[in-house]
Each structure stands twice: as structure tokens, then as C-alpha cells.
Protein backbone atom coordinates (compact mmCIF):
# COMPACT_ATOMS: atom_id res chain seq x y z
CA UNK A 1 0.00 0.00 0.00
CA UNK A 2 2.95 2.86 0.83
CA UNK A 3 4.23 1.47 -2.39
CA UNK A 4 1.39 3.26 -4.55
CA UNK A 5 0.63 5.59 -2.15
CA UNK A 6 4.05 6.94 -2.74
CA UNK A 7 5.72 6.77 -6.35
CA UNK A 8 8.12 9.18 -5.97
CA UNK A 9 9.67 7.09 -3.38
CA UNK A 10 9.90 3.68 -5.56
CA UNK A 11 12.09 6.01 -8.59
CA UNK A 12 14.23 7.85 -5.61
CA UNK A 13 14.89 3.95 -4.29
CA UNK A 14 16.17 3.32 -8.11
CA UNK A 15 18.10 6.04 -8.14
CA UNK A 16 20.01 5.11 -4.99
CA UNK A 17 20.88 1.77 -6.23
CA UNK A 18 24.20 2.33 -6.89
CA UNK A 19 26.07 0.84 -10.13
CA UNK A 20 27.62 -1.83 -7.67
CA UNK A 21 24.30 -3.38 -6.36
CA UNK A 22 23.27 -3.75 -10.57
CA UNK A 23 26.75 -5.54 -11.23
CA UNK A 24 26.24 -7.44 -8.10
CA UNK A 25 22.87 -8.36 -9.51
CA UNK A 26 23.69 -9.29 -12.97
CA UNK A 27 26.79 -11.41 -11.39
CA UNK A 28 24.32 -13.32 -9.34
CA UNK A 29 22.18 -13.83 -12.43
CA UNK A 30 24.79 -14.94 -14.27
CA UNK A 31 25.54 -17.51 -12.18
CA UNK A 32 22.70 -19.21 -11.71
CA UNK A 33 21.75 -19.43 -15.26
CA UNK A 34 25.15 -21.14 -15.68
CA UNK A 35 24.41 -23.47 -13.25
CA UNK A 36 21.20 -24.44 -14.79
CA UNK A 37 23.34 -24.97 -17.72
CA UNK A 38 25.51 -27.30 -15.93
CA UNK A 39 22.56 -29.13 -14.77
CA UNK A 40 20.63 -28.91 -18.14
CA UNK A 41 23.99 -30.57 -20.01
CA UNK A 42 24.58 -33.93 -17.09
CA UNK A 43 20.80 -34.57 -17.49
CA UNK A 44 21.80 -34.60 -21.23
CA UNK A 45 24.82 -36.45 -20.71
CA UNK A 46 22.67 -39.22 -18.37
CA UNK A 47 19.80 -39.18 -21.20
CA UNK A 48 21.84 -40.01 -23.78
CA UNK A 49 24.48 -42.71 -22.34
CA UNK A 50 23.86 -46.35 -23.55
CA UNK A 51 25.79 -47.59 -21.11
CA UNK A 52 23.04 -47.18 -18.25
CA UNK A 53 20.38 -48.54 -20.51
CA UNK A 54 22.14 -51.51 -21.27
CA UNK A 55 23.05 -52.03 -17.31
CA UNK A 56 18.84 -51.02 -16.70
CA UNK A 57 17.73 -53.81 -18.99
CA UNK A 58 19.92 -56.01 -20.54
CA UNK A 59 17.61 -58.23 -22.11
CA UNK A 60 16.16 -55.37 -23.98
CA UNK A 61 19.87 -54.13 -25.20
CA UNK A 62 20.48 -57.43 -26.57
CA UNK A 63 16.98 -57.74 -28.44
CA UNK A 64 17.72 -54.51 -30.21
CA UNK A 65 20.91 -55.73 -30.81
CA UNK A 66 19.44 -58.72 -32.48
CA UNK A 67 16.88 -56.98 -34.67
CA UNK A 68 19.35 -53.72 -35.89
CA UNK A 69 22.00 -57.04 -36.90
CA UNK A 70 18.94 -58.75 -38.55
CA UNK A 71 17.37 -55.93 -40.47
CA UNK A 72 21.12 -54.93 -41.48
CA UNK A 73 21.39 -58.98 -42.84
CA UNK A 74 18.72 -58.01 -44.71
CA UNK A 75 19.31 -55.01 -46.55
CA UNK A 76 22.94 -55.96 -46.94
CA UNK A 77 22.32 -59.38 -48.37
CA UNK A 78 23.56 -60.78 -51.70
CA UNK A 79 20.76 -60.92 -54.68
CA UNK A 80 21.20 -63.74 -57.11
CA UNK A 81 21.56 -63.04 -60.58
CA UNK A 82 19.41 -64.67 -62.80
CA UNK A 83 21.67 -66.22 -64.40
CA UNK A 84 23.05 -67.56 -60.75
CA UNK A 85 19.27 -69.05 -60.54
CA UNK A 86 19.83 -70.92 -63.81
CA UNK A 87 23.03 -71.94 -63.62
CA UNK A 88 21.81 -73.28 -59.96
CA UNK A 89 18.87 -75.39 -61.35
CA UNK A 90 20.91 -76.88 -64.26
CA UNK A 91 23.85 -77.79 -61.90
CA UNK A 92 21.09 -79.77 -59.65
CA UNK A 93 19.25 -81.08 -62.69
CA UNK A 94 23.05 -82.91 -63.95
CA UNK A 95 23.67 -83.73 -60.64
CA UNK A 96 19.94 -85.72 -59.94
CA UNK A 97 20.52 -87.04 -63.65
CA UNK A 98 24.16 -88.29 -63.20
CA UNK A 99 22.98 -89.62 -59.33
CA UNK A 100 23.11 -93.24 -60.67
CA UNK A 101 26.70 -92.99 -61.46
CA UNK A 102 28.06 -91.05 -58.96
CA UNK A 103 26.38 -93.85 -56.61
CA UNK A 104 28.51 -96.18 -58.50
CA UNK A 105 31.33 -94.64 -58.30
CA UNK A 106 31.73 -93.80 -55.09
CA UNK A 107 33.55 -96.86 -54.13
CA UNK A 108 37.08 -97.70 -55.39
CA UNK A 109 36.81 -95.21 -58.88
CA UNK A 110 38.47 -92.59 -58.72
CA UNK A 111 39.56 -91.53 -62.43
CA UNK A 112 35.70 -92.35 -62.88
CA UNK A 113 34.97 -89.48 -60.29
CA UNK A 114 37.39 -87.48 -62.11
CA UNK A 115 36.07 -88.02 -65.18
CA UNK A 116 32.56 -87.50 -63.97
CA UNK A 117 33.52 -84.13 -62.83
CA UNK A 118 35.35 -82.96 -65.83
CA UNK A 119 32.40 -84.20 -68.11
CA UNK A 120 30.28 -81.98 -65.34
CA UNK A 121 32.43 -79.12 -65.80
CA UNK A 122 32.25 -79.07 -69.45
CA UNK A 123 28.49 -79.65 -69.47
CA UNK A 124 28.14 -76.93 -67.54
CA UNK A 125 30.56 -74.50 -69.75
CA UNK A 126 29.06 -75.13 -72.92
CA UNK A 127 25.62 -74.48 -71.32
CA UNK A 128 26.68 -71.27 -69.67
CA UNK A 129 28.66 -69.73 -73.20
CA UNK A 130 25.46 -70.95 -74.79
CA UNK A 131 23.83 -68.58 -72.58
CA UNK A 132 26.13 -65.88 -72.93
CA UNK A 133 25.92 -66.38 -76.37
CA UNK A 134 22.12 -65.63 -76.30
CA UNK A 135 22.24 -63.03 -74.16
CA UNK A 136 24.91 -61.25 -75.52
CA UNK A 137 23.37 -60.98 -78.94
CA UNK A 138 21.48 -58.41 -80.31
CA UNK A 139 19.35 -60.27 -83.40
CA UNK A 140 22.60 -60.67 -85.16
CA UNK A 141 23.13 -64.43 -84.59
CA UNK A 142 25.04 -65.61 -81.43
CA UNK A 143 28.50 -64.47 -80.71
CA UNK A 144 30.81 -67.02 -78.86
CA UNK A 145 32.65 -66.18 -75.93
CA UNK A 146 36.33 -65.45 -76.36
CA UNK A 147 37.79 -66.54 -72.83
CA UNK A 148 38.87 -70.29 -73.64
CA UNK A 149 35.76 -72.18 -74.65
CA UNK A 150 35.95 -74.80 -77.62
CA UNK A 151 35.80 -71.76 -80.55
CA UNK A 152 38.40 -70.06 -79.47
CA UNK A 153 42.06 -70.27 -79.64
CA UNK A 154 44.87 -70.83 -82.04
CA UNK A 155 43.61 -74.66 -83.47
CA UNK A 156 40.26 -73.44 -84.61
CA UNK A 157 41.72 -70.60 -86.81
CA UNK A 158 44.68 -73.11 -88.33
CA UNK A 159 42.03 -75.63 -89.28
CA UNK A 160 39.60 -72.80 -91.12
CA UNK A 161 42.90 -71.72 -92.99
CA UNK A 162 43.67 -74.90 -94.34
């Protein structure tokens, strides 16, 4: 009440608050907003530390563990080609079909194993350059491979010269 009773008295009490009492002030203000700072940045610092989490619930850690290393299994996992898909089926199709001798052979033949495999291998070649063949041309006609197969090399050109 003596406060709006006498105004003149609140702006003479301003006026006698010397320079020192505002730096004390601002100091003190200072001050505490750093130390809410402070406190502001360890409840941060707690908030954000995996390490408590993991010690809270471990079961829960390791779950998420789990599923981030799943999902990433996922995203990072090797397509097959097409061609890997064919090549896959034919290689089980001569394997089911040659399954009678490879039974038989298993016991004391090995140059028939060996020569089971290197028929296998060939198979298998002349199927894939025929494939490479197809894809590879454009309407013109197939186009053999160049890297080895049985049209290429030195002996096929001699014998078209002669």
C-alpha cells in the first residue's frame, strides 16, 4: 500500500541503487543461469548414455541388438543373378541325372569321379557360353565367348585356314 501511495519514493529507491548493487545483480544472475546450464547438459549427458540402458535392462539391449544385426542382414544381403538361378537349377538337374553314377562310383573309382567331374564341368561350360551367347546378342546371330571355350584359340583358326 505505501508502495502506490508513494511513487516518488519507488524512482528515488532506483536512483540510490548504486552501479555496484546492478553488477552485483547481474553477477548473481549470471551464475545461476550457468548453473542451470551445468545441470541442463549432465541430465543430457545421463539421457543419452547407452551404457546405463544396457546395465537397466539387458535383455532389452540385446533384443535390439538382435533386430538392428537382422534388419542390417537383410538389406545388406547378396541378390542372385538370374543367371546364378539358372546356372543353380541346371547344376542340380546334372547332378539328380548323373545320381546313378556317382552312386557307382563312389567306391574304389576314382579316375571315374574325375572323369565325372570334368564331363560336369564341361556340361556346364558349354551351357553357360550358350547362354552368354544368347544373351549377348542383339538379333545378329550368337556371338561365342572369347575366354577359352571350344571356338576359341589358335587350333580353330589353323584348321579354317587350311
Amino acid at each position: 500500500m505505501s508502495k502506490k501511495e508513494h511513487p516518488e519514493n519507488d524512482k528515488q529507491a532506483d536512483v540510490e541503487r548504486s552501479s555496484d548493487d546492478i553488477r552485483e545483480d547481474i553477477a548473481k544472475g549470471e551464475e545461476r543461469i550457468s548453473q542451470t546450464v551445468e545441470q541442463i547438459g549432465e541430465r543430457i549427458k545421463e539421457k543419452l548414455d547407452w551404457r546405463e540402458y544396457v546395465k537397466d535392462s539387458p535383455y532389452v539391449a540385446l533384443g535390439a541388438a538382435a533386430g538392428l544385426g537382422y534388419l542390417a542382414s537383410v538389406i545388406f544381403r547378396k541378390r542372385t543373378t538370374p543367371m546364378e538361378r539358372f546356372m543353380g537349377a541346371m547344376d542340380k538337374q546334372v547332378r539328380h541325372s548323373l545320381g546313378g553314377l556317382l552312386a557307382g562310383a563312389a567306391a574304389p573309382g576314382l579316375i571315374k569321379m574325375t572323369l565325372i567331374g570334368i564331363a560336369t564341368k564341361a556340361a556346364m561350360g558349354w551351357i553357360q557360353n550358350a547362354a552368354a551367347t544368347t544373351v549377348a546378342s542383339d538379333g545378329d546371330g550368337p556371338k561365342p565367348r572369347t575366354k577359352g571355350g571350344a571356338t576359341s584359340g589358335s587350333r580353330v583358326e589353323q584348321v579354317n585356314s587350311k
